[in-house]
C-alpha atoms as a PDB file:
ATOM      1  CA  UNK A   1     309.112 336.932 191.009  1.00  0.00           C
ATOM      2  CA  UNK A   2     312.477 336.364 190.146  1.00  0.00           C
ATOM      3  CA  UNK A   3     313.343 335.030 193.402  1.00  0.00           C
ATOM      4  CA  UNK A   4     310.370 332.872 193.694  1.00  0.00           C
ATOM      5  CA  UNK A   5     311.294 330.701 190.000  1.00  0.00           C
ATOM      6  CA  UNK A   6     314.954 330.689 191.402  1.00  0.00           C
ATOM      7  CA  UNK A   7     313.966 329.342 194.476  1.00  0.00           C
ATOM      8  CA  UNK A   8     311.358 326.937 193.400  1.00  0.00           C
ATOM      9  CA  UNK A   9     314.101 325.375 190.337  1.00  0.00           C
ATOM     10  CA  UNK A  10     316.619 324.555 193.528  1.00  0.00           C
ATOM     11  CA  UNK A  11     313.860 322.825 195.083  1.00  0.00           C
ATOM     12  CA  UNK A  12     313.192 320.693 192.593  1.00  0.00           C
ATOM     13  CA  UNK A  13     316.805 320.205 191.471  1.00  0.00           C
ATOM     14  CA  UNK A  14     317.779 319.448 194.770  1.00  0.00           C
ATOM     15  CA  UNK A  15     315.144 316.891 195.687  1.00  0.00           C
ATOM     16  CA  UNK A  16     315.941 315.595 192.122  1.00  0.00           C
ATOM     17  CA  UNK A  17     319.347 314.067 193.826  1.00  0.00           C
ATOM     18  CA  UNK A  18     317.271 311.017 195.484  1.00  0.00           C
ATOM     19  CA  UNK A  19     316.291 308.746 193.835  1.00  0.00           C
ATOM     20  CA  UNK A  20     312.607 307.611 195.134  1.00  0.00           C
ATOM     21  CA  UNK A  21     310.960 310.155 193.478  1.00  0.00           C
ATOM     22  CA  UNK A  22     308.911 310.759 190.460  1.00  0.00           C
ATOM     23  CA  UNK A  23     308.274 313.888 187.343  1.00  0.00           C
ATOM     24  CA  UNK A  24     304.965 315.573 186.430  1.00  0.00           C
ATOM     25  CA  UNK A  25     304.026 317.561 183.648  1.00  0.00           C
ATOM     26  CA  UNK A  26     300.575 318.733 183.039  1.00  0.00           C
ATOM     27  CA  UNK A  27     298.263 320.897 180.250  1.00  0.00           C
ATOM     28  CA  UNK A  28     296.397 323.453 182.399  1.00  0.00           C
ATOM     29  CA  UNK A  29     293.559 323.064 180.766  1.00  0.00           C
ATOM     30  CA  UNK A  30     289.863 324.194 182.282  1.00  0.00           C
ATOM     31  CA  UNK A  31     288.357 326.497 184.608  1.00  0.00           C
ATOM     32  CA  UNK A  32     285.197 325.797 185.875  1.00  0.00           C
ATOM     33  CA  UNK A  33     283.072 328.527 187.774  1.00  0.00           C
ATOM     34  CA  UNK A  34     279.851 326.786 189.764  1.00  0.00           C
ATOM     35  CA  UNK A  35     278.376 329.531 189.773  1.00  0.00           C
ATOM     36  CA  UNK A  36     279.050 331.499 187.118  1.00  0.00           C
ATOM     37  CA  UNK A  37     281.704 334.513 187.558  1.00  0.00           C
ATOM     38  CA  UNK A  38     280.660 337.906 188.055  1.00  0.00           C
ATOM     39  CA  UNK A  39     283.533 339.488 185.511  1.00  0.00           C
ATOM     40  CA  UNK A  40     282.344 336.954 183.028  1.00  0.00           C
ATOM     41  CA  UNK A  41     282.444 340.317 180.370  1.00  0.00           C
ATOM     42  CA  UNK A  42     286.126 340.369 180.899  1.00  0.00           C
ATOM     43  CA  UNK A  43     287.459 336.781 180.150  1.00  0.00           C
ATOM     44  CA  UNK A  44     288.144 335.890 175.985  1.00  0.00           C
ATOM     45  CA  UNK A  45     288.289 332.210 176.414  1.00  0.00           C
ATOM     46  CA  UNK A  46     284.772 331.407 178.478  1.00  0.00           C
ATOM     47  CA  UNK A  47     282.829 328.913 176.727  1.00  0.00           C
ATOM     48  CA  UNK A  48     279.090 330.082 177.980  1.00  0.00           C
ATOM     49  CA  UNK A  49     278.071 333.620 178.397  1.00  0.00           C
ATOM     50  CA  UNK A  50     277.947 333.109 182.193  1.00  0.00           C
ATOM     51  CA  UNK A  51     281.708 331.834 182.195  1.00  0.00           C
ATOM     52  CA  UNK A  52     280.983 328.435 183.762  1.00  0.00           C
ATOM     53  CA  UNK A  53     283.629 326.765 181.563  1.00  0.00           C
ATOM     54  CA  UNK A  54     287.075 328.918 181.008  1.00  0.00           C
ATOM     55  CA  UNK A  55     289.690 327.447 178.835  1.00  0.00           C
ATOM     56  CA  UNK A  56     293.140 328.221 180.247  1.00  0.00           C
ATOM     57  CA  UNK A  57     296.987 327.907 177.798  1.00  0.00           C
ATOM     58  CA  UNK A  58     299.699 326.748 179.862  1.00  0.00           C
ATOM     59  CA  UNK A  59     301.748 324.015 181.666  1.00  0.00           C
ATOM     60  CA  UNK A  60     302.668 322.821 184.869  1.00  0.00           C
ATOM     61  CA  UNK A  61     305.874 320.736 186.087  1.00  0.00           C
ATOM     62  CA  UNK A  62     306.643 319.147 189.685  1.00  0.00           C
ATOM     63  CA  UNK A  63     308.815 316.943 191.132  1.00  0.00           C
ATOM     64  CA  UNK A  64     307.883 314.428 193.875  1.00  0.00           C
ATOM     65  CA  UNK A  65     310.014 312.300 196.415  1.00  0.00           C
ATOM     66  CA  UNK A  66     308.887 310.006 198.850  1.00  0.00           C
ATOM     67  CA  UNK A  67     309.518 310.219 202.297  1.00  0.00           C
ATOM     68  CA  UNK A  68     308.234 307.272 203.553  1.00  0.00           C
ATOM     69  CA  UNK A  69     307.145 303.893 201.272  1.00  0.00           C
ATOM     70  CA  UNK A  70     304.687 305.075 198.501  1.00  0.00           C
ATOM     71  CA  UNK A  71     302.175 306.838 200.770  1.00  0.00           C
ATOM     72  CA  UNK A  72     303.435 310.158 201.938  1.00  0.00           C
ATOM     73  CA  UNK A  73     305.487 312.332 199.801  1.00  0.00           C
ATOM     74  CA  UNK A  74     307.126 315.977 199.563  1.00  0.00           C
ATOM     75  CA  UNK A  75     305.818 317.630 196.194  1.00  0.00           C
ATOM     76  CA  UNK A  76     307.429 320.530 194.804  1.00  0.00           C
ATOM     77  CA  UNK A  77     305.202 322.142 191.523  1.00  0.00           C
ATOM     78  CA  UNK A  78     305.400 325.348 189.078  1.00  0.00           C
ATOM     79  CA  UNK A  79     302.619 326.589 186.726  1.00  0.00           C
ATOM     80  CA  UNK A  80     302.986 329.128 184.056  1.00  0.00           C
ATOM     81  CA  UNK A  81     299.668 329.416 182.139  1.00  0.00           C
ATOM     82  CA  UNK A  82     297.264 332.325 180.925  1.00  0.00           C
ATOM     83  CA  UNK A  83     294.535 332.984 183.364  1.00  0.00           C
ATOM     84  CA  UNK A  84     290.606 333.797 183.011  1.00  0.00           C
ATOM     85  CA  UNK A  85     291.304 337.019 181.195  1.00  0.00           C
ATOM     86  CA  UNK A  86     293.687 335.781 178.607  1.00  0.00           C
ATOM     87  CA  UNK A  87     296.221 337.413 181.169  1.00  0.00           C
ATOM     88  CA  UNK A  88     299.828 335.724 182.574  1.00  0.00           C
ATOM     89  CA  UNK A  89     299.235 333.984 185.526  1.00  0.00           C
ATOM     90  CA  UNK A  90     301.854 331.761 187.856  1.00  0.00           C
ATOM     91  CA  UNK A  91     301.684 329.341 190.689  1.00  0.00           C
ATOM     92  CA  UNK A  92     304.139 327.751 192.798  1.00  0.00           C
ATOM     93  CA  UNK A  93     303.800 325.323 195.228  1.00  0.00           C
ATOM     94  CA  UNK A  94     305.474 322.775 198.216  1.00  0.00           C
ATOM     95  CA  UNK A  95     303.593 320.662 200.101  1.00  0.00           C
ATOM     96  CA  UNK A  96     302.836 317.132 201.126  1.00  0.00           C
ATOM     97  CA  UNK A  97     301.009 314.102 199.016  1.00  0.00           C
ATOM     98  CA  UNK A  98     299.688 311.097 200.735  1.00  0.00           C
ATOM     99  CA  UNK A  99     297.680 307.897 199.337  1.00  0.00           C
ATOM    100  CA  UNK A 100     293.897 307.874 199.493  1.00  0.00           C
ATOM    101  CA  UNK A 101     293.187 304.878 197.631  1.00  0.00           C
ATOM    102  CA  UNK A 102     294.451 302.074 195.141  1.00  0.00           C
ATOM    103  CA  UNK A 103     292.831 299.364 193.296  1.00  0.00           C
ATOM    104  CA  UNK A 104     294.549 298.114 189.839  1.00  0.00           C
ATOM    105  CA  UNK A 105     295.927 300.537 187.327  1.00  0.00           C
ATOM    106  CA  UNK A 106     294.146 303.273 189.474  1.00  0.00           C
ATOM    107  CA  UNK A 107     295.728 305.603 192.141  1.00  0.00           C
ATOM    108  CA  UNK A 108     294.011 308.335 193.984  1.00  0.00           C
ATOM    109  CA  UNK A 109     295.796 310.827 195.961  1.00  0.00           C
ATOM    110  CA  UNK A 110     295.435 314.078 198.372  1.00  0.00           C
ATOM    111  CA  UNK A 111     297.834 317.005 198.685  1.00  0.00           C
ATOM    112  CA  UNK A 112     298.438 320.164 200.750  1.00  0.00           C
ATOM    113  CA  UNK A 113     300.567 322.699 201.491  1.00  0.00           C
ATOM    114  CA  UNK A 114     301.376 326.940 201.028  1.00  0.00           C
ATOM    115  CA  UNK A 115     300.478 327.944 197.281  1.00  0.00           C
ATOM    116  CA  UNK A 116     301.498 331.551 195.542  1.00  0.00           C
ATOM    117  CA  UNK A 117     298.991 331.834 193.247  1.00  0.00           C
ATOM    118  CA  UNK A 118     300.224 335.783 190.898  1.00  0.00           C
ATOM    119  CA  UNK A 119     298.702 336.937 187.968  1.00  0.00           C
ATOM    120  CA  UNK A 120     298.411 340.046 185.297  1.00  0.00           C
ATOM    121  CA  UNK A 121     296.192 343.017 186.969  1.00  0.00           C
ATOM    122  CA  UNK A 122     292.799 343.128 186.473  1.00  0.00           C
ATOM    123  CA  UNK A 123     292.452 346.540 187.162  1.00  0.00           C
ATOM    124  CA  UNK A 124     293.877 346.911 183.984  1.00  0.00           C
ATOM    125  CA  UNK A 125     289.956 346.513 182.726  1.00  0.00           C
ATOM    126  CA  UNK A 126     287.994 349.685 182.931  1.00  0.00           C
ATOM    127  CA  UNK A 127     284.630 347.431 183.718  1.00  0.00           C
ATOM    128  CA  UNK A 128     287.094 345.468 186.336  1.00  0.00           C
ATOM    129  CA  UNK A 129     285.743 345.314 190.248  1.00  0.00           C
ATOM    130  CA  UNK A 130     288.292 344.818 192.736  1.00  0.00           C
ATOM    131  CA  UNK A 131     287.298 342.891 195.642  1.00  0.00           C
ATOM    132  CA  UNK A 132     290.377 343.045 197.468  1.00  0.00           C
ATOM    133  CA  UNK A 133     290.538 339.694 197.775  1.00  0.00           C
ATOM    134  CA  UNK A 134     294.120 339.627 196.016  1.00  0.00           C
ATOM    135  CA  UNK A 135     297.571 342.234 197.265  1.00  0.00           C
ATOM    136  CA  UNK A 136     298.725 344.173 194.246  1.00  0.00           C
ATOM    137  CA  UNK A 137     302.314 344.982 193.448  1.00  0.00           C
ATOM    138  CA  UNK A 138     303.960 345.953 190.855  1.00  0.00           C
ATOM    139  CA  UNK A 139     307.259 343.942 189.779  1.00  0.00           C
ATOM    140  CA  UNK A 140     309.623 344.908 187.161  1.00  0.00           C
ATOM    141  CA  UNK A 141     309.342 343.814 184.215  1.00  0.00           C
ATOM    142  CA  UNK A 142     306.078 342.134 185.435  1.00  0.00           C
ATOM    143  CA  UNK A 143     304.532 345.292 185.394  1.00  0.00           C
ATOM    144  CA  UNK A 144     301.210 345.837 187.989  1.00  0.00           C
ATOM    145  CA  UNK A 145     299.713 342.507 189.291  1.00  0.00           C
ATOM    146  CA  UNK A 146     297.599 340.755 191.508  1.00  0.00           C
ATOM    147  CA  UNK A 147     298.830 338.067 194.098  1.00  0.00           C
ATOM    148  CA  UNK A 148     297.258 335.579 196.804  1.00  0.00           C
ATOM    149  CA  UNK A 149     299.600 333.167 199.007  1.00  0.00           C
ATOM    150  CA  UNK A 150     296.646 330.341 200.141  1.00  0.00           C
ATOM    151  CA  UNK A 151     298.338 328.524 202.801  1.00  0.00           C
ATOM    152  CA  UNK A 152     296.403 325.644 202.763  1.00  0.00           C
ATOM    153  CA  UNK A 153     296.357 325.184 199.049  1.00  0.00           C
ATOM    154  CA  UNK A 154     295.096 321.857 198.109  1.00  0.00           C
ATOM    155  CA  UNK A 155     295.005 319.337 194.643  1.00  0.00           C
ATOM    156  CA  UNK A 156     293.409 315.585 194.460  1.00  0.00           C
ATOM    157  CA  UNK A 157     294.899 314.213 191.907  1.00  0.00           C
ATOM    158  CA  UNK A 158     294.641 310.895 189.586  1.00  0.00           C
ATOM    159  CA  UNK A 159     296.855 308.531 188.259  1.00  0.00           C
ATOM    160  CA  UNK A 160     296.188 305.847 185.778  1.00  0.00           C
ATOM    161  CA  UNK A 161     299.194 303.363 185.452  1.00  0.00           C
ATOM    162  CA  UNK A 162     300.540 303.085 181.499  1.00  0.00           C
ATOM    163  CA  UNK A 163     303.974 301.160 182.304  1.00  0.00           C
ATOM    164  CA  UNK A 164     305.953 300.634 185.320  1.00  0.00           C
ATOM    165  CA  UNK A 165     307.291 303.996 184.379  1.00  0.00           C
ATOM    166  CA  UNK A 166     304.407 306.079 183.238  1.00  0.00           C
ATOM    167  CA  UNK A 167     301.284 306.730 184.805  1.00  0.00           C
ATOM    168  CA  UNK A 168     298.408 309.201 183.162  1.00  0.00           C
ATOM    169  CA  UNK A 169     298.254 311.918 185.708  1.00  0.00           C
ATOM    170  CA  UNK A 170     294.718 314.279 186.098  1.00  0.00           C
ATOM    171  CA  UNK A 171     294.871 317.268 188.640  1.00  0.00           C
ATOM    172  CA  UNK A 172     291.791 319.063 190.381  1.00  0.00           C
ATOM    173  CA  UNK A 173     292.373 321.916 192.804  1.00  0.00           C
ATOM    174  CA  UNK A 174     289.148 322.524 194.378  1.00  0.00           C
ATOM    175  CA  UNK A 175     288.696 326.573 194.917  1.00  0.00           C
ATOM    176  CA  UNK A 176     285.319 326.091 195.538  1.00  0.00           C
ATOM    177  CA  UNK A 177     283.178 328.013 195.571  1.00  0.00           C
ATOM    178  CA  UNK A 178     284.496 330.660 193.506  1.00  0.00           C
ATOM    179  CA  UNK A 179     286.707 328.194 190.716  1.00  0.00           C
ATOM    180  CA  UNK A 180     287.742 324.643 190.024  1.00  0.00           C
ATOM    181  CA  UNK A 181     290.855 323.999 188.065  1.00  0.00           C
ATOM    182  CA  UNK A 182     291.693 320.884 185.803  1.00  0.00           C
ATOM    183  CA  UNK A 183     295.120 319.747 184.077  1.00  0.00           C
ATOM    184  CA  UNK A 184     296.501 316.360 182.557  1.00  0.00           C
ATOM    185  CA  UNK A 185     299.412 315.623 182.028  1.00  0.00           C
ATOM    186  CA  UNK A 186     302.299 312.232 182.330  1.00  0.00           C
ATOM    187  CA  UNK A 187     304.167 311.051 185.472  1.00  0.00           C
ATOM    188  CA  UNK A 188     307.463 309.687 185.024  1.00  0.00           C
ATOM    189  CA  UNK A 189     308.764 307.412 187.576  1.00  0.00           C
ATOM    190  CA  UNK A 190     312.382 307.609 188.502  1.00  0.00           C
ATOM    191  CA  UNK A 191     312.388 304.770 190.936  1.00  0.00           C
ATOM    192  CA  UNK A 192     309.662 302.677 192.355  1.00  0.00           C
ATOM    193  CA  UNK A 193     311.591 300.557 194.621  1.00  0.00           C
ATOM    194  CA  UNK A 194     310.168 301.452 197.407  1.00  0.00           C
ATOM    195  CA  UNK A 195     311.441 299.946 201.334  1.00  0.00           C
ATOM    196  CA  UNK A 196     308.033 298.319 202.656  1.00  0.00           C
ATOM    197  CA  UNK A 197     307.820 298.622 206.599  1.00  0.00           C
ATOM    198  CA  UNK A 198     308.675 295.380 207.665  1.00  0.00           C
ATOM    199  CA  UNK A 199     305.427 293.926 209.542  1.00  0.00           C
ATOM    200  CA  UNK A 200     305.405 291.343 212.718  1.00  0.00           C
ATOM    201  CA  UNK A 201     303.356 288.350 212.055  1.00  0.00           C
ATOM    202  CA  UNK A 202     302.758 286.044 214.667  1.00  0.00           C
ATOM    203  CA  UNK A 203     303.323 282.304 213.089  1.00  0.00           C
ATOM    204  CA  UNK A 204     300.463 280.049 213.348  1.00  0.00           C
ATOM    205  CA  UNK A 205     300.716 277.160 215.636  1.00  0.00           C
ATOM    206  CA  UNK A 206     300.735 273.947 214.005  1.00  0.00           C
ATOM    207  CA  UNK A 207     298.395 271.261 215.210  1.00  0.00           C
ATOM    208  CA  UNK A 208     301.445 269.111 216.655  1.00  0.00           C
ATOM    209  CA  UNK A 209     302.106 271.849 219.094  1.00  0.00           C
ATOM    210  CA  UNK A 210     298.437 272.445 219.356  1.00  0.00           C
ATOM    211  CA  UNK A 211     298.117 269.394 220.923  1.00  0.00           C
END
């Protein structure tokens, strides 16, 4: 674990050194469950008996630099927040960002890329059923828990411009169909002078030479 937040603050330090780049940090926030969650019993913060609605305590920072104009981009990100059971939970993350769509203020985007998703052991609950779905370890001074590297992990997210500095940012990561998480949060722009890919355009032919 130790390794992983060393490893994920050079990344973002490093990247930090150019300047095309932008700052996230986000309130995680909400987890929703479609369908309800089995080991509904076992989580403090649900908001229905059924634990549709989880509220979550934590943060998340990134860093992003452009690679090429303001389309595609290399995202770095770190969460530390308390998961469904009131439990620590961590994610890191480093993958790609591109542009979906853009129309005023508003900005949608798309990302993807290998996510390490940890978190406290369940088994610690008596009434706990282990599906296997997650690798346990145990990690001094972590203690015993749970881990999951998705390497396809993927986030829309949503910005909302404030300033030429600022935009409102919204993130949805869509584990469907077992959870969907939310967090909000502020982008700060470093630089948004962005190199535009110079285009050919064929001038028009004037009716003198048209004739």
């Amino acid at each position: 674990m130790k390794r992983i937040a060393l490893l994920s603050c050079l990344c973002l330090a490093g990247l930090a050194l150019h300047a095309q780049g932008c700052f996230t940090v986000r309130y995680f926030g909400l987890t929703v469950h479609p369908f309800g969650d089995d080991q509904a019993a076992l989580q403090p913060y649900k908001l229905d008996k059924n634990a549709y609605l989880v509220l979550n305590f934590g943060g998340i920072a990134a860093y992003e630099k452009y690679i090429w104009e303001d389309i595609i981009s290399v995202k770095a990100l770190q969460g530390i927040f308390s998961d469904c059971s009131g439990g620590w939970a961590s994610v890191s993350h480093l993958g790609f960002r591109c542009w979906l769509a853009e129309k005023g203020r508003h900005r949608l985007l798309f990302g993807l890329g290998p996510t390490l998703y940890c978190r406290e052991d369940w088994n610690r609950f008596a009434d706990y059923k282990d599906s296997g779905f997650f690798h346990r370890t145990n990690i001094r001074p972590l203690g015993e828990m749970q881990y999951k590297v998705f390497w396809y992990g993927c986030e829309f997210e949503y910005d909302y411009r404030l300033s030429d500095k600022t935009d409102l940012n919204i993130g949805f990561t869509p584990g469907a169909p077992l959870a969907l998480a939310f967090s909000f949060g502020i982008k700060y722009w470093l630089s948004k002078d962005f190199v535009k890919t110079e285009k050919l355009v064929v001038p028009r032919k004037s009716k003198q030479e048209g004739r």
